[in-house]
Protein backbone atom coordinates (compact mmCIF):
# COMPACT_ATOMS: atom_id res chain seq x y z
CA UNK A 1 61.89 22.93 -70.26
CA UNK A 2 59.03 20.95 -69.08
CA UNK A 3 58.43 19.49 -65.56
CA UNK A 4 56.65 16.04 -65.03
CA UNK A 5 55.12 15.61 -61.29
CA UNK A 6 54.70 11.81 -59.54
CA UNK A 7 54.03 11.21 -56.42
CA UNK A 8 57.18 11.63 -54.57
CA UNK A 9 58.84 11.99 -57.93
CA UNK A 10 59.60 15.62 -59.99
CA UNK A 11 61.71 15.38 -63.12
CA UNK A 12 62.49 17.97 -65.90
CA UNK A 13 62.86 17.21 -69.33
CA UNK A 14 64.61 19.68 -72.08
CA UNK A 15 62.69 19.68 -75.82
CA UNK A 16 63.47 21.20 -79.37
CA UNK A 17 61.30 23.45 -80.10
CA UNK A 18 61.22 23.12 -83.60
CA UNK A 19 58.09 21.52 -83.81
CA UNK A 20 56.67 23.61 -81.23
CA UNK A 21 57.46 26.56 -83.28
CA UNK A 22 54.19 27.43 -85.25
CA UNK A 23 52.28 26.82 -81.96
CA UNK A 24 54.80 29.76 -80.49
CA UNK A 25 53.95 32.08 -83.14
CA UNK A 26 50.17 31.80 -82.71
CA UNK A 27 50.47 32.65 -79.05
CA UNK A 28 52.16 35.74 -79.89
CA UNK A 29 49.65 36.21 -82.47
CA UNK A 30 47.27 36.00 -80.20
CA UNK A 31 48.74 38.40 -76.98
CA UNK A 32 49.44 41.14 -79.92
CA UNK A 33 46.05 41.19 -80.80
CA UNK A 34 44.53 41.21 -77.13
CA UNK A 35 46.63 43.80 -76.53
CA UNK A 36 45.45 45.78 -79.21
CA UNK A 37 42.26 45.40 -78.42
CA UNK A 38 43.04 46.49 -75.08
CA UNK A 39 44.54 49.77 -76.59
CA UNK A 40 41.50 50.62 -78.67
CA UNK A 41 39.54 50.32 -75.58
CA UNK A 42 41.54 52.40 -73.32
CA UNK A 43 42.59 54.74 -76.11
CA UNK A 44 38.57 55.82 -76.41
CA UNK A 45 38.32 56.27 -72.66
CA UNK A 46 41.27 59.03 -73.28
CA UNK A 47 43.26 56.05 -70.67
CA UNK A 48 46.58 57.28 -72.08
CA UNK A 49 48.73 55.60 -68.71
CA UNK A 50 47.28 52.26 -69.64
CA UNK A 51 47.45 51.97 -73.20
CA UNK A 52 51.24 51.97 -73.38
CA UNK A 53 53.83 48.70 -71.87
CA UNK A 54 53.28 50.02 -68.31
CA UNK A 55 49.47 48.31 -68.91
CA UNK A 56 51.45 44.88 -68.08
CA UNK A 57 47.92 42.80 -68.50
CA UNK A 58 49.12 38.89 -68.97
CA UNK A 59 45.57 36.87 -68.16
CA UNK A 60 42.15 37.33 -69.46
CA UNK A 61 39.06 35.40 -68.30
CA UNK A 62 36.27 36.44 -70.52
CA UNK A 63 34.06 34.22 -72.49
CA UNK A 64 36.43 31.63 -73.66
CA UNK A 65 35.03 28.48 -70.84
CA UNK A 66 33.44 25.59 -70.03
CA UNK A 67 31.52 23.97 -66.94
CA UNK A 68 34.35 23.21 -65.65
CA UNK A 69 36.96 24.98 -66.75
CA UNK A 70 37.36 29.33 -67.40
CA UNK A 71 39.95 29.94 -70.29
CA UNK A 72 42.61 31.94 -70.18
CA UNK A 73 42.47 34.28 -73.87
CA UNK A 74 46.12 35.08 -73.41
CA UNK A 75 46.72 30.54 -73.64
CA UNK A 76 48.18 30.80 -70.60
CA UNK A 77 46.60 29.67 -66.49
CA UNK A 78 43.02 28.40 -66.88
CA UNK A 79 40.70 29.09 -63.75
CA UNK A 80 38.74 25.83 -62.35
CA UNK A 81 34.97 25.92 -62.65
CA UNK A 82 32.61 24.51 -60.10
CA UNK A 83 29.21 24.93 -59.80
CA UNK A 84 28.51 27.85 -61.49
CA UNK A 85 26.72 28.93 -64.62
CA UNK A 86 28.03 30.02 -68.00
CA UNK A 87 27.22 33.08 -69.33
CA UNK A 88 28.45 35.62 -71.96
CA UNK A 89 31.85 36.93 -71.27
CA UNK A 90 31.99 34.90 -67.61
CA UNK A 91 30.29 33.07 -65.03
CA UNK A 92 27.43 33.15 -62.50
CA UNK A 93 27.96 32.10 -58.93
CA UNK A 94 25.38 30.96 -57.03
CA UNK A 95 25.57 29.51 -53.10
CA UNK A 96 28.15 28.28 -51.28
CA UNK A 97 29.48 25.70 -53.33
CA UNK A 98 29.54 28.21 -56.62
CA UNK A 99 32.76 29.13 -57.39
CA UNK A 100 36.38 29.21 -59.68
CA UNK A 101 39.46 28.94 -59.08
CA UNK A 102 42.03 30.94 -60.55
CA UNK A 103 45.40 29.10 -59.54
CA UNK A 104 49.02 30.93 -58.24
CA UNK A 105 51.16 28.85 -55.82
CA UNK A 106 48.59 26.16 -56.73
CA UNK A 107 50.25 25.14 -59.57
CA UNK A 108 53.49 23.59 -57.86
CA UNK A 109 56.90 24.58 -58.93
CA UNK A 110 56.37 26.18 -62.26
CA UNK A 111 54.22 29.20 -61.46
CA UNK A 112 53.79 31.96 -63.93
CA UNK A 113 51.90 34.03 -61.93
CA UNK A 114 54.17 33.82 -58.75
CA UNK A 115 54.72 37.55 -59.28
CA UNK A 116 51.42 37.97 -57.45
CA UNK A 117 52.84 37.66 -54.07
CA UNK A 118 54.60 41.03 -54.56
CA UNK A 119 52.53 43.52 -57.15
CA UNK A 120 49.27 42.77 -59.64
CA UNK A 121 45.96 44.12 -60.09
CA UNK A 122 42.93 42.06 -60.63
CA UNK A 123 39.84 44.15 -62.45
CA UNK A 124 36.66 42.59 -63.13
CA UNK A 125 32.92 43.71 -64.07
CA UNK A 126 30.81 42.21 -61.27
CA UNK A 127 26.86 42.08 -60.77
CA UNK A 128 25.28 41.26 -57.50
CA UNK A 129 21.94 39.02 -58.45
CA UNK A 130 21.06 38.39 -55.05
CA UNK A 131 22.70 39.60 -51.80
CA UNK A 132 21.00 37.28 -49.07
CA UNK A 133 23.10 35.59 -47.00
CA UNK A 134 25.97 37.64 -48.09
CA UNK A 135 26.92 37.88 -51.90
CA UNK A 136 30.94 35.91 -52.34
CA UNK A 137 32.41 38.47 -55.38
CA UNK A 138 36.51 37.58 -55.34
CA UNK A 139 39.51 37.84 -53.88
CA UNK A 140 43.04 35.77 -52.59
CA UNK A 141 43.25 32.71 -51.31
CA UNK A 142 46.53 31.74 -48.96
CA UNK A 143 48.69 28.80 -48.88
CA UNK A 144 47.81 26.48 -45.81
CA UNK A 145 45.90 23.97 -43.83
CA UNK A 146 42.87 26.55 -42.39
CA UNK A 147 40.48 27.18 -44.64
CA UNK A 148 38.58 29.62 -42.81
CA UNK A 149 40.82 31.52 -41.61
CA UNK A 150 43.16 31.99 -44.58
CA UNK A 151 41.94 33.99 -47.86
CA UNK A 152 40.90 38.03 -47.92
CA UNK A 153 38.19 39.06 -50.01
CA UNK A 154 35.06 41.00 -50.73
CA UNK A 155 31.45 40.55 -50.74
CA UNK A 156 28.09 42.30 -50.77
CA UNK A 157 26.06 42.13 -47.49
CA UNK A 158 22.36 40.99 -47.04
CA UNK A 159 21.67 44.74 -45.86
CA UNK A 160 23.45 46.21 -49.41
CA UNK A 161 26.99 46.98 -48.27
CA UNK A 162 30.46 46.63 -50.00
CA UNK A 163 32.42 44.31 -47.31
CA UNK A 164 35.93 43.26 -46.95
CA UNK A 165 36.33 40.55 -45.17
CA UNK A 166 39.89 39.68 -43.42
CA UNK A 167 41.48 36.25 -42.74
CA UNK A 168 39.59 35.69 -39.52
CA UNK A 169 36.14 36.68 -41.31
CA UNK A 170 35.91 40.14 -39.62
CA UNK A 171 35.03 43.08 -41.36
CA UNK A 172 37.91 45.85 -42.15
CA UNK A 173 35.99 47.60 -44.48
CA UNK A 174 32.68 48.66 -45.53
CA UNK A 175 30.72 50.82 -47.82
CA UNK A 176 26.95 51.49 -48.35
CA UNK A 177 26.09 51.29 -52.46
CA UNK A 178 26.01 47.57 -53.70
CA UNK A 179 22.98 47.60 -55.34
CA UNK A 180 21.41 44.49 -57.29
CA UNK A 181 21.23 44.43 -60.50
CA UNK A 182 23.88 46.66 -61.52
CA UNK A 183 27.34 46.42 -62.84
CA UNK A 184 30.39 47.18 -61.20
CA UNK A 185 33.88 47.48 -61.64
CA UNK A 186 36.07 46.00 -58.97
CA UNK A 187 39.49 45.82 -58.15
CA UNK A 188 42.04 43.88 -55.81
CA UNK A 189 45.51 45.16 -55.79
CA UNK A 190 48.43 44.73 -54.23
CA UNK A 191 51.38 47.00 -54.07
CA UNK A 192 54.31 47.68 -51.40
CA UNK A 193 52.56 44.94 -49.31
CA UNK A 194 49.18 46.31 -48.99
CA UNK A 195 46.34 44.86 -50.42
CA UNK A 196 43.21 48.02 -52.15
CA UNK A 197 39.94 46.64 -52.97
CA UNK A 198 38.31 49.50 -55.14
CA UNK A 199 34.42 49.58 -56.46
CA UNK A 200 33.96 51.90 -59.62
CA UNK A 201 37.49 53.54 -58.39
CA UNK A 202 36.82 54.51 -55.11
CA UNK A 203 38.67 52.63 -52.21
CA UNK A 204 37.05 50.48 -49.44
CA UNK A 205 39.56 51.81 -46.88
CA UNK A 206 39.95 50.31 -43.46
CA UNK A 207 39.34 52.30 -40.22
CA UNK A 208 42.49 52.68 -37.71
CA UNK A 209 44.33 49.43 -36.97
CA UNK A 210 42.07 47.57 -39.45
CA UNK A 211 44.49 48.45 -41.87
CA UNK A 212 47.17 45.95 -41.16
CA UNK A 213 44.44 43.35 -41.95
CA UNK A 214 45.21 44.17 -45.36
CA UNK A 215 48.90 43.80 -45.19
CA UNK A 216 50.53 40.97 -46.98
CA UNK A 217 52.80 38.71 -44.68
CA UNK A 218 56.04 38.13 -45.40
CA UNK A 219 56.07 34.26 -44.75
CA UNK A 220 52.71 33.86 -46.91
CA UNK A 221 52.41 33.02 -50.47
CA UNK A 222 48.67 33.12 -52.64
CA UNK A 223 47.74 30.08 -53.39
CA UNK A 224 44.83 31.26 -55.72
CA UNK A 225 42.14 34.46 -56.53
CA UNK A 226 38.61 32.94 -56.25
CA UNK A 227 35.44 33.63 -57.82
CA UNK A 228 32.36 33.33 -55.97
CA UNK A 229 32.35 31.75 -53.03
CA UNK A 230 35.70 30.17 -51.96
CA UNK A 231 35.99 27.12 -50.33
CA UNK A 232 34.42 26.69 -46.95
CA UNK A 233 33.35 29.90 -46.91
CA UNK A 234 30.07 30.10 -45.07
CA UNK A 235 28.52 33.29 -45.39
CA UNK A 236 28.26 33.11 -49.20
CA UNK A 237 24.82 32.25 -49.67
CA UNK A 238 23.82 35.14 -52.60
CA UNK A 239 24.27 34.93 -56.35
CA UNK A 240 27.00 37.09 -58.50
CA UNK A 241 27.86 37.21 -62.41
CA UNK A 242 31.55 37.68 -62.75
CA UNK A 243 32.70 38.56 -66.04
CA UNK A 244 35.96 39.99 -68.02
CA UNK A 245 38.50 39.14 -65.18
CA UNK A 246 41.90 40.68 -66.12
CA UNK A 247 45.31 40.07 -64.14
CA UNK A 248 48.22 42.47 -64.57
CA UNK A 249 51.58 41.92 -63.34
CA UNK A 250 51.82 44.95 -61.51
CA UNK A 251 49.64 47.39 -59.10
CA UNK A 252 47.36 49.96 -59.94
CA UNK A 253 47.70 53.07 -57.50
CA UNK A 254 44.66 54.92 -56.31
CA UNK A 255 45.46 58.18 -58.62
CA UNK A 256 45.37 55.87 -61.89
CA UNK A 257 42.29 54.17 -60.77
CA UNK A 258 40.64 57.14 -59.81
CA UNK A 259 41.12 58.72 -63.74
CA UNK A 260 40.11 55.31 -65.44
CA UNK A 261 36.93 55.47 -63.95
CA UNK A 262 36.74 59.26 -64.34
CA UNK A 263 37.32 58.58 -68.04
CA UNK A 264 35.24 55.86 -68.40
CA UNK A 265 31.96 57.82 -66.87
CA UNK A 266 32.72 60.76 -69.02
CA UNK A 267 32.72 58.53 -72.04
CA UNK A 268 29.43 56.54 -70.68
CA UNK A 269 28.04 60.30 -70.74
CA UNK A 270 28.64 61.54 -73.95
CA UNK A 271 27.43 57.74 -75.67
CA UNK A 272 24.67 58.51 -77.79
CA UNK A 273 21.25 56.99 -76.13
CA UNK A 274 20.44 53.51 -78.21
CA UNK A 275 16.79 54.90 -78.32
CA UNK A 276 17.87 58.12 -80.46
CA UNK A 277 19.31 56.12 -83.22
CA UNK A 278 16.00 54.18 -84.26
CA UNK A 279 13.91 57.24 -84.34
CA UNK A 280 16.51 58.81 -86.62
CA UNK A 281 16.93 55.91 -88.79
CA UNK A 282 12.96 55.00 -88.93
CA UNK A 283 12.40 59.11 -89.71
CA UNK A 284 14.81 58.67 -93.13
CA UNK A 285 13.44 55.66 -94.06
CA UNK A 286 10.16 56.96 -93.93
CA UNK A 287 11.49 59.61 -96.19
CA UNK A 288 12.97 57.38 -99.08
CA UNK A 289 9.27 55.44 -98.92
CA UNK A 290 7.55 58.88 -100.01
CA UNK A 291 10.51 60.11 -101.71
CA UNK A 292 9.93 56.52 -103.61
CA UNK A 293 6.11 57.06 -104.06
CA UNK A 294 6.60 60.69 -105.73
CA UNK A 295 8.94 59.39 -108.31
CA UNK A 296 7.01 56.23 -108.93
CA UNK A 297 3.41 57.82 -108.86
CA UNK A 298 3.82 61.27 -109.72
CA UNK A 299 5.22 61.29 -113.36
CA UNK A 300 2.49 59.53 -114.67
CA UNK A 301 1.68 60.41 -118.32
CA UNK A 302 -1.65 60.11 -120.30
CA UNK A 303 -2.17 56.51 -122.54
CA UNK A 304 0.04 56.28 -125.55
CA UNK A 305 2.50 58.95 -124.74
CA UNK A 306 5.73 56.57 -123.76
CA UNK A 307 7.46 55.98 -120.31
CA UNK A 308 8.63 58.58 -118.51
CA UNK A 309 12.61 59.75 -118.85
CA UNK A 310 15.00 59.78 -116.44
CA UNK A 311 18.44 61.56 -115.84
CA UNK A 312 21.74 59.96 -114.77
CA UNK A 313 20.98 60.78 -111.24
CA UNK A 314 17.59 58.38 -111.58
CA UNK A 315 15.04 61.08 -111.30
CA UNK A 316 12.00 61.09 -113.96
CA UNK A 317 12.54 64.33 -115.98
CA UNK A 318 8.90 65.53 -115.80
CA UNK A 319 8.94 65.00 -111.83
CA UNK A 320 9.28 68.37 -109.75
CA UNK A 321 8.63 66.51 -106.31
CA UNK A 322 12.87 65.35 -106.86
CA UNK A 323 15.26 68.11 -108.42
CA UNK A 324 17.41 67.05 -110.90
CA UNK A 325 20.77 65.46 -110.04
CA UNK A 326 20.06 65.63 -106.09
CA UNK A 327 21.72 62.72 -104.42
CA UNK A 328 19.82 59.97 -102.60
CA UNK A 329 18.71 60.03 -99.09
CA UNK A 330 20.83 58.36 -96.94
CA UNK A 331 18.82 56.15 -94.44
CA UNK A 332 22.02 55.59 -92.11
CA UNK A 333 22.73 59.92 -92.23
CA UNK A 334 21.43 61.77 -89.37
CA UNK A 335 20.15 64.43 -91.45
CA UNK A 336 17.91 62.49 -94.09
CA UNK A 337 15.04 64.18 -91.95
CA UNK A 338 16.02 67.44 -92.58
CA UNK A 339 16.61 66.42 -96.66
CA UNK A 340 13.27 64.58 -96.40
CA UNK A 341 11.23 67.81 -95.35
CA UNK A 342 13.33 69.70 -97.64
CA UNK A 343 12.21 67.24 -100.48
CA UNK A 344 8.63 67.90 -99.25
CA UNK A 345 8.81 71.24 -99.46
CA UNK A 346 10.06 71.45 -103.01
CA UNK A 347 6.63 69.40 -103.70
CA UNK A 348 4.46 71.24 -102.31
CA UNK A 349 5.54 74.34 -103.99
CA UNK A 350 5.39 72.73 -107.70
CA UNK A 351 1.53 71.46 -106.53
CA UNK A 352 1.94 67.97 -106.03
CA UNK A 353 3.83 65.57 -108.59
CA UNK A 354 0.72 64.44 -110.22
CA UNK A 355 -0.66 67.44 -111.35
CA UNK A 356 2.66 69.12 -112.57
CA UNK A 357 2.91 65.95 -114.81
CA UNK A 358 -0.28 65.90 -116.09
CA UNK A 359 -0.03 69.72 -116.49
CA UNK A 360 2.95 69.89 -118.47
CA UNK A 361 1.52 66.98 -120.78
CA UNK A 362 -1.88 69.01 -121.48
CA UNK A 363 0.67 72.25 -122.16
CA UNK A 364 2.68 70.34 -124.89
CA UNK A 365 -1.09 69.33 -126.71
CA UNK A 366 -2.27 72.59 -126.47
CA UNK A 367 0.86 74.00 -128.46
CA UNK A 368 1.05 71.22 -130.84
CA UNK A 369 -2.88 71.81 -131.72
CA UNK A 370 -1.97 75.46 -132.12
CA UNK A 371 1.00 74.92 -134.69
CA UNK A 372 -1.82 72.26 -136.60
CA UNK A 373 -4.42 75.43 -136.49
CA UNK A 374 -2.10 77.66 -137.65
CA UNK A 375 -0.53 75.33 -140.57
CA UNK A 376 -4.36 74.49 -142.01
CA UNK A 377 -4.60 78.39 -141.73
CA UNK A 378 -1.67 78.77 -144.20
CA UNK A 379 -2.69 76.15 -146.82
């Protein structure tokens, strides 16, 4: 079923699908794997409540976009770019007239995200670049004719603060703790009526009778979630990068946020530190270029004796810096170190791979000009 819009004309039109069919299968192709991705992800934070169906997610903004346009990776409601900057996985928004568009109501009579006017969740990573002026990050936009007056969102204040700002531009919230430069993960949801903004999981809650600032009218309807600075909005004069914006068709309560970010800082915790894994890896190969050196310089033999011998495991058979049949270091194992100084150790003991070589060569003349002596003795 497809609807055509005129001006002052609507009309609805009924096509076969059959040749639409292939197209259907790739979108479900392509929400399967999203969502599996999305599993994986949660699965490793130990997320267990928003891994299974309940998760609900059904629009991704990531890194699929334009300069005008911010792709939905689920195929389905593309956000509207407008002055802003691509970058990887989002967008930045800079000034006033920075901004996207992410459309509900807005898209007239056939709205598949018109369950936002009663539960969703909106989660996005969000970095403040500059805060002057006030710093625009997201929120809802309402249907109707005053612009100012007319949207609910939050923003980071010239003096550092987490602000929510209500339809007449006061302030209903606050918290100290937006810092530049630094990633954050936000939330607007609405449940029961209410709207929550969270920051890293922990709610900007209003003081006293602010709190029916956040309530949701009943004769209202979104008309879309912004990005950056919404339309006339004046005190947006900072710089944000938006990125990974996910929409779920239901709310997130405070207990479930609350563990995902628990989760997610215990698993930022544990992560290994990038720096460790160079030293490691730079350590073992280290040890394979000596390890290489002994077994290419040590088994040297004197002139016209023949090339050294080697065994199945690639070791020369005169060579006492490498024992016989011992596997390869591993330049990818944590513990080719510990083999490496192990390796070392064996060499030292045997004297050095040189003179072990040479050694055992002068032994085998010495016996071999005894058995002559002794043979001339005889005759």
């Amino acid at each position: 079923l497809y609807e055509r819009k005129q001006v002052g004309k609507q009309r609805f039109v009924l096509v076969r699908l059959d040749d639409q069919l292939e197209r259907v299968k790739e979108v479900l192709a392509k929400w399967e794997g999203l969502d599996n991705n999305l599993s994986e992800s949660c699965r490793s934070l130990g997320a267990a409540g928003a891994c299974d169906g309940s998760a609900r997610r059904v629009g991704l903004l990531s890194n699929a976009g334009s300069a005008t346009h911010w792709n939905d990776e689920y195929l389905g409601v593309d956000a509207a770019v407008s002055g802003a900057t691509k970058v990887t996985n989002g967008f930045e928004f800079s000034g006033a007239n920075s901004r996207a568009e992410w459309p509900v109501g807005a898209q007239g009579q056939n709205q598949r995200y018109h369950f936002a006017n009663y539960n969703f969740a909106l989660l996005a990573t969000v970095t403040v670049n500059d805060p002057k002026d006030g710093a625009s990050v997201f929120g809802v936009r309402f249907n109707g004719t005053d612009s100012a007056g007319n949207r609910l969102g939050l923003l980071c204040s010239s003096d550092k603060k987490w602000v929510v700002k209500s339809r007449t531009g006061e302030t209903v919230a606050q918290a100290a703790g937006c810092e530049p430069s630094k990633p954050y993960r936000v939330l607007l949801t609405l449940q029961e009526g209410s709207f929550s903004f969270f920051v890293n999981g922990t709610p900007l809650k209003p003081a006293g009778a602010d709190a029916a600032a956040l309530a949701k009218k009943d004769s209202e309807e979104i008309a879309h979630f912004y990005f950056g600075a919404d339309d006339g909005m004046r005190d947006a004069g900072g710089s944000v990068t938006v990125k990974n914006a996910q929409l779920f068709n239901r709310a997130f309560v405070p207990n479930e946020v609350a563990a995902l970010q628990r989760k997610e800082n215990e698993a930022r915790v544990k992560a290994p530190k990038p720096e460790q894994v160079p030293r490691i890896a730079a350590s073992a190969v280290s040890g394979l270029k000596n390890s290489a050196h002994g077994v290419a310089e040590g088994p040297s033999v004197a002139a016209g004796t023949g090339p050294a011998t080697t065994d199945a495991a690639g070791s020369s058979a005169g060579d006492a810096s490498v024992p016989r049949g011992a596997p390869a270091l591993d330049p990818n194992n944590a513990s080719a170190a510990f083999a490496k100084e192990a390796a070392g150790t064996v060499q030292r003991e045997a004297g050095g791979g040189d003179g072990t070589a040479r050694g055992r060569v002068s032994g085998v003349l010495s016996l071999l000009l005894l058995a002559l002596w002794g043979l001339s003795a005889l005759c």
